[in-house]
Protein backbone atom coordinates (compact mmCIF):
# COMPACT_ATOMS: atom_id res chain seq x y z
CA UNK A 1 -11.01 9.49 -2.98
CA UNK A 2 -9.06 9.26 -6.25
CA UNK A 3 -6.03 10.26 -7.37
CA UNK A 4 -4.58 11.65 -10.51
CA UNK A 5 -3.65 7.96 -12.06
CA UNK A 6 -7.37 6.88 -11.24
CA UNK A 7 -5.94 4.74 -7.81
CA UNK A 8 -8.32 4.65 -5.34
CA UNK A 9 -6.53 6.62 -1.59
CA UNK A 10 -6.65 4.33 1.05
CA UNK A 11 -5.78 4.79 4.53
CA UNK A 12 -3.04 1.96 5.90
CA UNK A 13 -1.41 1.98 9.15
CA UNK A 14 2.05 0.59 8.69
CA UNK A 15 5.50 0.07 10.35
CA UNK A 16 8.88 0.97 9.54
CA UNK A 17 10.98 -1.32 10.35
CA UNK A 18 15.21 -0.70 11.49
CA UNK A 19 15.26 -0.54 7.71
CA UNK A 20 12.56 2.26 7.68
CA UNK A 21 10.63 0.89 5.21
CA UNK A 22 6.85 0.93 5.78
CA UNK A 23 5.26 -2.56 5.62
CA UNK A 24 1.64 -2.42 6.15
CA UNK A 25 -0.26 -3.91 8.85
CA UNK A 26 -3.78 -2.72 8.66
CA UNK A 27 -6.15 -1.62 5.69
CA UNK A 28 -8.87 0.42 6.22
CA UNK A 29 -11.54 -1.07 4.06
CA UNK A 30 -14.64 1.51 4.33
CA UNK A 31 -15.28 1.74 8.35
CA UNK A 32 -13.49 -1.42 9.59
CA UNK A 33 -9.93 -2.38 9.64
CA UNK A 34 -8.56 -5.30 8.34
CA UNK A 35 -5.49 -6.96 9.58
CA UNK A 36 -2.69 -7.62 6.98
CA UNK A 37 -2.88 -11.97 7.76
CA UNK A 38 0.65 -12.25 4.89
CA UNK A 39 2.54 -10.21 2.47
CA UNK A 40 2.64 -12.36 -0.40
CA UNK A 41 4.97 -10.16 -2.38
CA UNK A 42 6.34 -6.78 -2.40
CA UNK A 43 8.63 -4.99 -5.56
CA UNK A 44 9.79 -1.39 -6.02
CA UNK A 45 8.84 0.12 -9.73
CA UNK A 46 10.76 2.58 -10.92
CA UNK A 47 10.11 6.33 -11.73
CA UNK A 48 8.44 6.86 -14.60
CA UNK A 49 7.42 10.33 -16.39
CA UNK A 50 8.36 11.93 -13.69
CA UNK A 51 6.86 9.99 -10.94
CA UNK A 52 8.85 9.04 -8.27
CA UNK A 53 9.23 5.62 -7.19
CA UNK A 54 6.82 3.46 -5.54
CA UNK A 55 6.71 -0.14 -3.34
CA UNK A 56 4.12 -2.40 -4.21
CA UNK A 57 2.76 -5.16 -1.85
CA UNK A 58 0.11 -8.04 -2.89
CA UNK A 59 -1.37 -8.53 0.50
CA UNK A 60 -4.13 -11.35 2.17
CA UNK A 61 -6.12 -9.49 4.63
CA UNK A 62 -7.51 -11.44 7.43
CA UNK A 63 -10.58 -11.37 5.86
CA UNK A 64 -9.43 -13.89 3.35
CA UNK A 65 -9.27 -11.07 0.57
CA UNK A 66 -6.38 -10.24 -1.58
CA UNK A 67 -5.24 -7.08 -2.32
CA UNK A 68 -2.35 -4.97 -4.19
CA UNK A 69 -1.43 -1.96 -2.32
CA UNK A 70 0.82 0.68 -3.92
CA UNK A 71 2.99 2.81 -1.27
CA UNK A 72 4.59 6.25 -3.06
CA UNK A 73 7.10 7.28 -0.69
CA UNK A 74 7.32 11.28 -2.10
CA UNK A 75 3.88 12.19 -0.57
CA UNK A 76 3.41 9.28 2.19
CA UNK A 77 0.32 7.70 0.15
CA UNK A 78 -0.94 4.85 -0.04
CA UNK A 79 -3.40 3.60 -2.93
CA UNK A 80 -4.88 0.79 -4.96
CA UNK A 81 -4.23 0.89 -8.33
């Protein structure tokens, strides 16, 4: 499924930490899951045009992929842009 900024909706089970901020730890990449191996970055981008903020991650799977995963906190979503 695709969203209104043309970023794919992915399904991500994640944690929230004592900080309650969701880090992810699984992707689900068509009908397997794939382990989050490292975060390899994460930023915040700021609103823009009315958006609300969202947290960004760069991510290797345990599949050896990489990936950038955008999180938008407003409407618990997760996507790839």
């Amino acid at each position: 499924m695709v969203n209104e900024a043309n970023e794919v909706l992915v399904a991500v089970d994640a944690y929230a930490g004592g900080r309650g901020q969701e880090i992810p730890r699984i992707v689900h990449c068509g009908l397997e899951p794939v382990a989050v191996e490292e975060i390899l970055s994460m930023w915040t981008e700021a609103a823009q045009c009315g958006d609300d903020e969202r947290r960004r991650f760069r991510l290797r799977l345990a599949s050896g992929a990489e990936l950038t995963l955008s999180y938008h906190p407003a409407d618990d979503l997760w996507t790839v842009p």
